[in-house]
N, C-alpha and C. Protein backbone atom coordinates (compact mmCIF):
# COMPACT_ATOMS: atom_id res chain seq x y z
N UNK A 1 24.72 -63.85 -10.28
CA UNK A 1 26.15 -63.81 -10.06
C UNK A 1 26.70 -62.40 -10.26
N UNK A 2 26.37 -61.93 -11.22
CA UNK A 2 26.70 -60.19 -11.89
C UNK A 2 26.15 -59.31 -10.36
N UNK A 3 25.13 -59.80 -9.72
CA UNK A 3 24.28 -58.80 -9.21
C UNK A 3 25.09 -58.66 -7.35
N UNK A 4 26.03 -60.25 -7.31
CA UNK A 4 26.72 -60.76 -6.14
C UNK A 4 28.66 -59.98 -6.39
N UNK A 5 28.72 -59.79 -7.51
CA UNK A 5 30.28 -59.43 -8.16
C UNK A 5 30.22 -57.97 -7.88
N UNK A 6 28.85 -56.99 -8.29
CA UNK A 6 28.52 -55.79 -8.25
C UNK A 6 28.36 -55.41 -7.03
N UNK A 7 27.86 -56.10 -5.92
CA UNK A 7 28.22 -55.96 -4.23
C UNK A 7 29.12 -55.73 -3.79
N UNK A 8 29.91 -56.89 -3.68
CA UNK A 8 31.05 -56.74 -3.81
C UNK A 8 32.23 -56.07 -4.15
N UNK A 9 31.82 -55.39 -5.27
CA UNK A 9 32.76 -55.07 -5.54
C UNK A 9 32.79 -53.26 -4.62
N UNK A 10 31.29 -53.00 -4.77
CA UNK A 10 30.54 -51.87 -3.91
C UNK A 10 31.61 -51.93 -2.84
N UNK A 11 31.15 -52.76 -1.96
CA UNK A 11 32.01 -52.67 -0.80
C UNK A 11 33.19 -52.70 -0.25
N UNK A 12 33.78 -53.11 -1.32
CA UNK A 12 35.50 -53.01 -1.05
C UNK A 12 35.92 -51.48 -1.61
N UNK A 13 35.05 -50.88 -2.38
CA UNK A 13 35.39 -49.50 -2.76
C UNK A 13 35.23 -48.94 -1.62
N UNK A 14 33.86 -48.63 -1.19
CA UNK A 14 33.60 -47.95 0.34
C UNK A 14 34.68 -48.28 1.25
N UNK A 15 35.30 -49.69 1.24
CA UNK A 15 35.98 -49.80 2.30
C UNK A 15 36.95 -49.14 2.52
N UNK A 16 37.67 -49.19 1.14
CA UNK A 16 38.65 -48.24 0.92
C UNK A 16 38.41 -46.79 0.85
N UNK A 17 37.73 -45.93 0.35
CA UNK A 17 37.53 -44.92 0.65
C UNK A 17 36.79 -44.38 2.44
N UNK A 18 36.71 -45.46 3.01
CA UNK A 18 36.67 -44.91 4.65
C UNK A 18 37.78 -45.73 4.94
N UNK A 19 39.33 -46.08 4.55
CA UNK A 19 40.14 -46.32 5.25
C UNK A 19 40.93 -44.80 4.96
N UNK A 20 41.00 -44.70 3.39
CA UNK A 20 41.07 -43.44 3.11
C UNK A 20 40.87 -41.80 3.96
N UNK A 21 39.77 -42.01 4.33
CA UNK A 21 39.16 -41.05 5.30
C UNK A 21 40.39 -40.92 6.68
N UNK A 22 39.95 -42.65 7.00
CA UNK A 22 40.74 -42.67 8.55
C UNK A 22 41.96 -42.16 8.54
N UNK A 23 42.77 -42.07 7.35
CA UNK A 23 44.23 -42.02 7.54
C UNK A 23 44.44 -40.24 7.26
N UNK A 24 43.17 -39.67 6.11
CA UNK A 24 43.35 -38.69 6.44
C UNK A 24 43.11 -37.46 7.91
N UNK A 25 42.05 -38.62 8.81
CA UNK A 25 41.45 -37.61 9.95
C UNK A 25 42.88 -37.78 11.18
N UNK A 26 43.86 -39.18 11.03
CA UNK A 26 44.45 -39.12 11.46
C UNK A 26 45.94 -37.92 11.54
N UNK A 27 45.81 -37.52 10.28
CA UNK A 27 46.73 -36.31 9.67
C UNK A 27 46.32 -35.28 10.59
N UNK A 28 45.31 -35.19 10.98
CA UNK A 28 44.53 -33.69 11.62
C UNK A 28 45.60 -33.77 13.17
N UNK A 29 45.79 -34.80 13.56
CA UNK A 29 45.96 -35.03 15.33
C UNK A 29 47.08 -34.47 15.23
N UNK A 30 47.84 -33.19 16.38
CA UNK A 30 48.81 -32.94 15.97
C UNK A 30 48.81 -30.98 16.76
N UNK A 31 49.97 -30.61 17.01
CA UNK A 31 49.52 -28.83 17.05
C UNK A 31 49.87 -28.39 15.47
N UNK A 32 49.32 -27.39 15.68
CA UNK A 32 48.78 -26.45 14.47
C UNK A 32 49.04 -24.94 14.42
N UNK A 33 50.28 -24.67 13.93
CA UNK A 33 50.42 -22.88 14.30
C UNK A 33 50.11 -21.97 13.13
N UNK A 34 49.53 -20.77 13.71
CA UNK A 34 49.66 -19.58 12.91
C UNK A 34 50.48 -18.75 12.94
N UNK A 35 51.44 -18.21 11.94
CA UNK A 35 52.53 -17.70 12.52
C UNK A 35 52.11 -16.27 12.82
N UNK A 36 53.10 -15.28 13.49
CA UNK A 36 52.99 -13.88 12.78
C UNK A 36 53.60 -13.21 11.87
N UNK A 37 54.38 -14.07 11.48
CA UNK A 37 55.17 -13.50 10.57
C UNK A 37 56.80 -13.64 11.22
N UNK A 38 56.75 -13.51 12.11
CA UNK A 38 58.00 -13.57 11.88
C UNK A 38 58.59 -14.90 13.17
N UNK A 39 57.92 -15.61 12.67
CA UNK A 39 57.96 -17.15 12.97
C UNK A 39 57.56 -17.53 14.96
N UNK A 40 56.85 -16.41 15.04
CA UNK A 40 56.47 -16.80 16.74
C UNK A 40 55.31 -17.60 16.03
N UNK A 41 54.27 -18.32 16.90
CA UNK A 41 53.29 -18.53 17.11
C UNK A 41 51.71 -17.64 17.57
N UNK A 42 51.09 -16.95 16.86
CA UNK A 42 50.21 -16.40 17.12
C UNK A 42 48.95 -17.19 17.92
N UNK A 43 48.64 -18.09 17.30
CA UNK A 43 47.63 -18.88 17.56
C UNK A 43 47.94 -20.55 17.49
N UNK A 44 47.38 -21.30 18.45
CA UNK A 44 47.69 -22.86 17.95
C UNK A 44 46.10 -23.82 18.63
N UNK A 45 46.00 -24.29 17.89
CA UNK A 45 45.33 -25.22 17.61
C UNK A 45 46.24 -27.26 18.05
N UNK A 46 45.65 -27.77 19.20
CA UNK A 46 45.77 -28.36 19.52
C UNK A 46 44.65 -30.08 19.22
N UNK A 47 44.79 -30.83 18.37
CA UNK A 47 43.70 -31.48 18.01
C UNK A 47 44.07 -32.77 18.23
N UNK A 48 43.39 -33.97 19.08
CA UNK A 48 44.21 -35.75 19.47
C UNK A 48 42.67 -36.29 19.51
N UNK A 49 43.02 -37.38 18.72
CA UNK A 49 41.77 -38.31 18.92
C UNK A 49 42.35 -38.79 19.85
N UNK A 50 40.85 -39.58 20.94
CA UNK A 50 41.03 -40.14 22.42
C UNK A 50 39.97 -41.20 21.81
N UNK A 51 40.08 -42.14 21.26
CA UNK A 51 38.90 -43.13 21.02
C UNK A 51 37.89 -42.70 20.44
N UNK A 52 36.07 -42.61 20.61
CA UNK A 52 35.32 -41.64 20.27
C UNK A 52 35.06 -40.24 20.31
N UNK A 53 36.56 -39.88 21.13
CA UNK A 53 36.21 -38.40 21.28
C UNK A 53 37.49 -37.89 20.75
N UNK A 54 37.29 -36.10 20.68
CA UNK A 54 38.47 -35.84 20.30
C UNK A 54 39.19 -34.52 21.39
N UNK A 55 40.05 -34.45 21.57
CA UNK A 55 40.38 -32.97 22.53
C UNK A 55 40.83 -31.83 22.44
N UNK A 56 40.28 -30.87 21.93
CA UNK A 56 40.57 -29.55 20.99
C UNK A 56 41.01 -28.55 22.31
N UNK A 57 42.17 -27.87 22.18
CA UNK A 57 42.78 -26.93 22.60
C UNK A 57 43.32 -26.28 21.70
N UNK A 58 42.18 -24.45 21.82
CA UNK A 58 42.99 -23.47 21.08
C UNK A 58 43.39 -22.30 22.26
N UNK A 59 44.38 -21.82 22.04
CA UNK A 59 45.51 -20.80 22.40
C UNK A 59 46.14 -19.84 21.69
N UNK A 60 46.28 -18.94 22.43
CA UNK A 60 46.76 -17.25 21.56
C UNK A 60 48.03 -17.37 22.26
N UNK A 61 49.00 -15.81 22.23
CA UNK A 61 49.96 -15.84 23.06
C UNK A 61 49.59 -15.44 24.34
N UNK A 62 48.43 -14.66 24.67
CA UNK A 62 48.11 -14.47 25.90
C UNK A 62 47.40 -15.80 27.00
N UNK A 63 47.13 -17.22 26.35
CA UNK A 63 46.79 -18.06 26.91
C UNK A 63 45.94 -19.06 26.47
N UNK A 64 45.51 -19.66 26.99
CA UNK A 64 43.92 -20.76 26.37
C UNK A 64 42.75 -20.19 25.89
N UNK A 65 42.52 -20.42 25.08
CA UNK A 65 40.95 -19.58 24.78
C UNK A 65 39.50 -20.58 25.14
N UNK A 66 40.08 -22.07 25.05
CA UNK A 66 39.57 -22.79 25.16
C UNK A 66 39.94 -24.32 24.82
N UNK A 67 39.38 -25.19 25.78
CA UNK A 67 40.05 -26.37 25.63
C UNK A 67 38.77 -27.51 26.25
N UNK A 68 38.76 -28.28 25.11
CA UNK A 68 37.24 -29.02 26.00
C UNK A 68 38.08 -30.68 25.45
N UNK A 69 37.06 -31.78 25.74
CA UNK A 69 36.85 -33.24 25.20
C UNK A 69 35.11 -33.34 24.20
N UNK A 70 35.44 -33.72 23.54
CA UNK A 70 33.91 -34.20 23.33
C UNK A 70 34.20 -34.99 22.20
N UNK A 71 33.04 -36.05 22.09
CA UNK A 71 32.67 -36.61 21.38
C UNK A 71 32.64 -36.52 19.54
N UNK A 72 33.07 -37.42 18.84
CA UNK A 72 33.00 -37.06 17.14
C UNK A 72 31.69 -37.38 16.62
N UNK A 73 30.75 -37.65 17.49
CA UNK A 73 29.22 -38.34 16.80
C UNK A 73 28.62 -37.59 16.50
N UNK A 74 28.73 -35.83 16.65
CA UNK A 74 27.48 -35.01 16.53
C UNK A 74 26.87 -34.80 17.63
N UNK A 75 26.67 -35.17 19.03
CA UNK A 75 26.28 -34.94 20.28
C UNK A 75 26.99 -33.89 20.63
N UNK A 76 25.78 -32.92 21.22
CA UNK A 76 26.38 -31.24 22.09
C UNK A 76 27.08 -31.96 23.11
N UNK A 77 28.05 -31.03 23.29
CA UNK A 77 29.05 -31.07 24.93
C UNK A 77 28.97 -29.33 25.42
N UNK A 78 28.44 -29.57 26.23
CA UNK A 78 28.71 -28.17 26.99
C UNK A 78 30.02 -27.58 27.66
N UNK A 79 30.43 -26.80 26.86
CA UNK A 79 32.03 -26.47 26.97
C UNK A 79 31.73 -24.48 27.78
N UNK A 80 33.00 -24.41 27.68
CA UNK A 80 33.74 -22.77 27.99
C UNK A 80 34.18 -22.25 27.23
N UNK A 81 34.48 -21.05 26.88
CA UNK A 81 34.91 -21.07 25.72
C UNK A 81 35.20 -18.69 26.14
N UNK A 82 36.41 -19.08 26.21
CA UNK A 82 36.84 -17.73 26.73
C UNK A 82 36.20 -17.43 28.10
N UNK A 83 35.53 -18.25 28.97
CA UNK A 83 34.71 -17.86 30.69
C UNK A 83 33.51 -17.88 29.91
N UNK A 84 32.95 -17.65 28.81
CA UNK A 84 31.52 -18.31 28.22
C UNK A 84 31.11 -19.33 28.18
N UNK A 85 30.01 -19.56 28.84
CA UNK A 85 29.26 -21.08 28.39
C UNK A 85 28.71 -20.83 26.88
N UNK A 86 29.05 -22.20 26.29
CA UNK A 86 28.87 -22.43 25.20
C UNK A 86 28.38 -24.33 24.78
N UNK A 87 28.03 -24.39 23.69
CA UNK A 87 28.02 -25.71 23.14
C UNK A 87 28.67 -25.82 21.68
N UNK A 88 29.33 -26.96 21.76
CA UNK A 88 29.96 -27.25 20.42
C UNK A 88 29.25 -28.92 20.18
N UNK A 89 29.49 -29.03 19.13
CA UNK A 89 29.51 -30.59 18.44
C UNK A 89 30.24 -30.35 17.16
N UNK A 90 31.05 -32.01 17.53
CA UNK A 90 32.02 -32.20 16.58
C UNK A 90 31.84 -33.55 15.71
N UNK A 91 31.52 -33.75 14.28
CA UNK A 91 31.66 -34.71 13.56
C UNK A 91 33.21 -34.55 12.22
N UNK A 92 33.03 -35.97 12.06
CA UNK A 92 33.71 -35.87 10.44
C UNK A 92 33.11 -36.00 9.54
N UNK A 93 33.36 -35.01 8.63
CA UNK A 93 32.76 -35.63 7.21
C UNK A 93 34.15 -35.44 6.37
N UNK A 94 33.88 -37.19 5.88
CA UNK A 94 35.06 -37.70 5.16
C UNK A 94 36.11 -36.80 5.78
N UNK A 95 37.34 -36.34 5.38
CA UNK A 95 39.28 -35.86 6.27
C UNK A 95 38.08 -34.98 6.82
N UNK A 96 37.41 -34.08 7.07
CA UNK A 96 37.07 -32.97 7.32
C UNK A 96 36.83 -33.06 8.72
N UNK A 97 37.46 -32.47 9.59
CA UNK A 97 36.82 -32.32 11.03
C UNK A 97 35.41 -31.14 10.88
N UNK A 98 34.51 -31.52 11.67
CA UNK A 98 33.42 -30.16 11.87
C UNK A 98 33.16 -30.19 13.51
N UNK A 99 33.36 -28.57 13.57
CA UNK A 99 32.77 -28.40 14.65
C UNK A 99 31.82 -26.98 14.79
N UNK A 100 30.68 -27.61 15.38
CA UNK A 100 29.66 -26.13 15.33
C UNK A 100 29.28 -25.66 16.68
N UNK A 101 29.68 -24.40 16.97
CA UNK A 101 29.48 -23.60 18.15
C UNK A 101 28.13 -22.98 18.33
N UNK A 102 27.69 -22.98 19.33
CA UNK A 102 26.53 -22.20 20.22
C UNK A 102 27.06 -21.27 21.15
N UNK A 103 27.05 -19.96 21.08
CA UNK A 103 27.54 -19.46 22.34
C UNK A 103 26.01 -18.09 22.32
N UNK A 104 25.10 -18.28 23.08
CA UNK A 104 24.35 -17.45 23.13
C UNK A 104 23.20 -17.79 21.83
N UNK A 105 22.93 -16.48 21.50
CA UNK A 105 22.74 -16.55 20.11
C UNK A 105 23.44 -16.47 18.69
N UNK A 106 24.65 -16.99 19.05
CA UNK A 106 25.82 -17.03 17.80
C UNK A 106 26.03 -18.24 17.62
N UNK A 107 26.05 -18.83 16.01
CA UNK A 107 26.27 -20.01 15.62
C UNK A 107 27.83 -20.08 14.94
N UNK A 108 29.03 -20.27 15.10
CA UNK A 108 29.40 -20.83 14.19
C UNK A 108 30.01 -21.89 13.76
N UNK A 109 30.60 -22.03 12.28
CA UNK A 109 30.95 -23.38 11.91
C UNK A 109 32.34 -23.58 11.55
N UNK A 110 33.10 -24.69 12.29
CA UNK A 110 34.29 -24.47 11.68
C UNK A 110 34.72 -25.56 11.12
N UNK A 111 35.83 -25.68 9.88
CA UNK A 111 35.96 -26.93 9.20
C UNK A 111 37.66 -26.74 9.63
N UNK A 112 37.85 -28.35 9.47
CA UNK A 112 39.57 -28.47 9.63
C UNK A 112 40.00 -29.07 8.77
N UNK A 113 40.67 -28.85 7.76
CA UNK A 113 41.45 -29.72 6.83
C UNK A 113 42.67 -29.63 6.74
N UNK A 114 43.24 -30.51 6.56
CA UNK A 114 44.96 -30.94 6.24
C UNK A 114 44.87 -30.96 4.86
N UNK A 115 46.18 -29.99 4.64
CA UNK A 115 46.21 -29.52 3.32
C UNK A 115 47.87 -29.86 2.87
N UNK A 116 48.07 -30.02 1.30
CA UNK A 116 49.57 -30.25 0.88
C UNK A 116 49.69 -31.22 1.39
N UNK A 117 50.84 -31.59 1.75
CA UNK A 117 51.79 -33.11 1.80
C UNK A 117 51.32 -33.41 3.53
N UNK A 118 50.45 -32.84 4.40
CA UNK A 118 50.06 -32.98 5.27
C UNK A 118 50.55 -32.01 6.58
N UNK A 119 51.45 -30.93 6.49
CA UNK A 119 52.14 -30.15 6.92
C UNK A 119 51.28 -28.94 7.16
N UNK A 120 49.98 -28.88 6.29
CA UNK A 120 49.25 -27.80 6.36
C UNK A 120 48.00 -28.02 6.86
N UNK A 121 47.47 -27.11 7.63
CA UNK A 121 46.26 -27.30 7.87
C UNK A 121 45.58 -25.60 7.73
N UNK A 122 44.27 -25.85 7.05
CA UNK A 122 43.08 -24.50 6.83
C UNK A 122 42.10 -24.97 7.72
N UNK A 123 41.28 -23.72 7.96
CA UNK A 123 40.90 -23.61 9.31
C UNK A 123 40.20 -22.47 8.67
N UNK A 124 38.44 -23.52 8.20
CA UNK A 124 37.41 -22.25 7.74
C UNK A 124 36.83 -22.07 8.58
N UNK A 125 36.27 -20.59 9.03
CA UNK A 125 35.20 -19.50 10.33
C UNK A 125 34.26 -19.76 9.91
N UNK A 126 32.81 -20.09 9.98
CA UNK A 126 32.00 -19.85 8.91
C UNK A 126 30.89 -19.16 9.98
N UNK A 127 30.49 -18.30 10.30
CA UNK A 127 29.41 -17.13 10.75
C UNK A 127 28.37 -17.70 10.25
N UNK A 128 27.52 -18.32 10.95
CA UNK A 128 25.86 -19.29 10.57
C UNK A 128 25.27 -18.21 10.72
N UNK A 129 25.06 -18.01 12.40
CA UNK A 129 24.01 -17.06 13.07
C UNK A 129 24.85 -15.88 13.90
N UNK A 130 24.95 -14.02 13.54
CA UNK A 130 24.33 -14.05 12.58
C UNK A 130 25.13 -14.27 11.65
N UNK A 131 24.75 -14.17 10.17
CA UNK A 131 25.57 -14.83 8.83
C UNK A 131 26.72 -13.64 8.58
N UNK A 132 27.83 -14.31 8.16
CA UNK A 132 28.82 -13.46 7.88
C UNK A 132 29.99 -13.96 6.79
N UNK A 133 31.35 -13.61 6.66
CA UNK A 133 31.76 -13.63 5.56
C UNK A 133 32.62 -14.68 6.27
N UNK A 134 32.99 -15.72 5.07
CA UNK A 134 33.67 -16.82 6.16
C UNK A 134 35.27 -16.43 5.79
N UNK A 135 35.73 -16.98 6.97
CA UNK A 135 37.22 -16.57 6.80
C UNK A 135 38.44 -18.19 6.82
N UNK A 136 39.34 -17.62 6.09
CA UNK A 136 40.19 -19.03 6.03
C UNK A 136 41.55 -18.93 6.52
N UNK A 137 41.93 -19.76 7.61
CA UNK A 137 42.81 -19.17 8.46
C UNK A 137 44.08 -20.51 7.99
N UNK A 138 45.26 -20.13 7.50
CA UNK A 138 46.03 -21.39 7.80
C UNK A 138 47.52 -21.62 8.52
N UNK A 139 47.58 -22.94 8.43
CA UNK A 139 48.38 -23.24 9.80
C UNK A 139 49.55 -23.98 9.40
N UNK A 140 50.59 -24.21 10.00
CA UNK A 140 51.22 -24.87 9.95
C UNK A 140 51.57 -26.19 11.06
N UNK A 141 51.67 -27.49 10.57
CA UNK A 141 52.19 -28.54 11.85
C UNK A 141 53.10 -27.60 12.66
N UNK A 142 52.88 -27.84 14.21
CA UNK A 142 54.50 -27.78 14.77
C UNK A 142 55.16 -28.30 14.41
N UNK A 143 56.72 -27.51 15.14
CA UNK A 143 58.17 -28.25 14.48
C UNK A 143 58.06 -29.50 15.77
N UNK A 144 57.53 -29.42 16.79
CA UNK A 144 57.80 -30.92 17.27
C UNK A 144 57.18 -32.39 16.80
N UNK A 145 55.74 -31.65 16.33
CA UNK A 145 55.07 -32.42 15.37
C UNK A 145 55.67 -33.11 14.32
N UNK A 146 56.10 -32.16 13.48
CA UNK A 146 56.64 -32.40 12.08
C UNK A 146 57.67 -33.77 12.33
N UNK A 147 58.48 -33.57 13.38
CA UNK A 147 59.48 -34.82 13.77
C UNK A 147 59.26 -35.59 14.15
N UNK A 148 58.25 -35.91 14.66
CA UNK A 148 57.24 -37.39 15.02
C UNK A 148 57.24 -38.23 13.85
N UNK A 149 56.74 -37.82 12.57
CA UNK A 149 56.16 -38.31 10.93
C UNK A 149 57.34 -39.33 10.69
């Protein structure tokens, strides 16, 4: 009976900590700006779950840098990525979006987290191949975003 209560009880924790998860990966969907300071938009980050996949569009002020669909399972998608062929794959671990780039012989890794009351999002570089110093970039929701909540 102890050994049927201790299952149990297992699994309603997990459950909750991957509903947990869901509500945080749902925080991620949304644009995402960097300012320059003096409140333009430098950079934005565009992120929507579509069912199993998700659709990442990033943009500077000069235009798209890149914008693909792919999958959250860990399966390569062969994307573009500035007129470069490249490959990315994108999973979650727990809130954490990951996505890891191939472009040539360059690896890197990037993490997405929603940070503070959900208004924030960081945005780590991480230089695999070759290895380099990782950088932490952060963002703010858009203001059209923000008024959706």
């Amino acid at each position: 009976m102890r050994v049927l209560v201790a299952g149990l009880s297992t699994l309603l924790l997990a459950g909750s900590a991957l509903a947990a998860d869901d509500a945080a990966r749902g925080k991620l969907t949304g644009k995402w700006e960097q300012s320059d300071g003096n409140g333009e938009a430098k950079s934005t980050w565009t992120l929507k779950e579509v069912g199993d996949s998700i659709h990442m569009n990033h943009s500077n002020l000069t235009g798209t840098i890149v914008e693909f669909d792919c999958n959250v399972g860990g399966k390569e998608c062969e994307i573009k990525h500035a007129g470069h062929k490249s490959k990315v794959a994108v999973w979650f671990n727990g809130p954490k979006l990951i996505e890891m780039e191939t472009m040539g012989t360059q690896v890197v890794k990037r993490r997405f987290t929603v940070t503070g009351n959900g208004d924030t999002m960081d945005l780590e570089t991480i230089p695999l191949v070759p290895s380099g110093q990782t950088e932490t970039t952060h963002f703010k929701r858009g203001a059209s975003e923000a008024t959706k909540e």
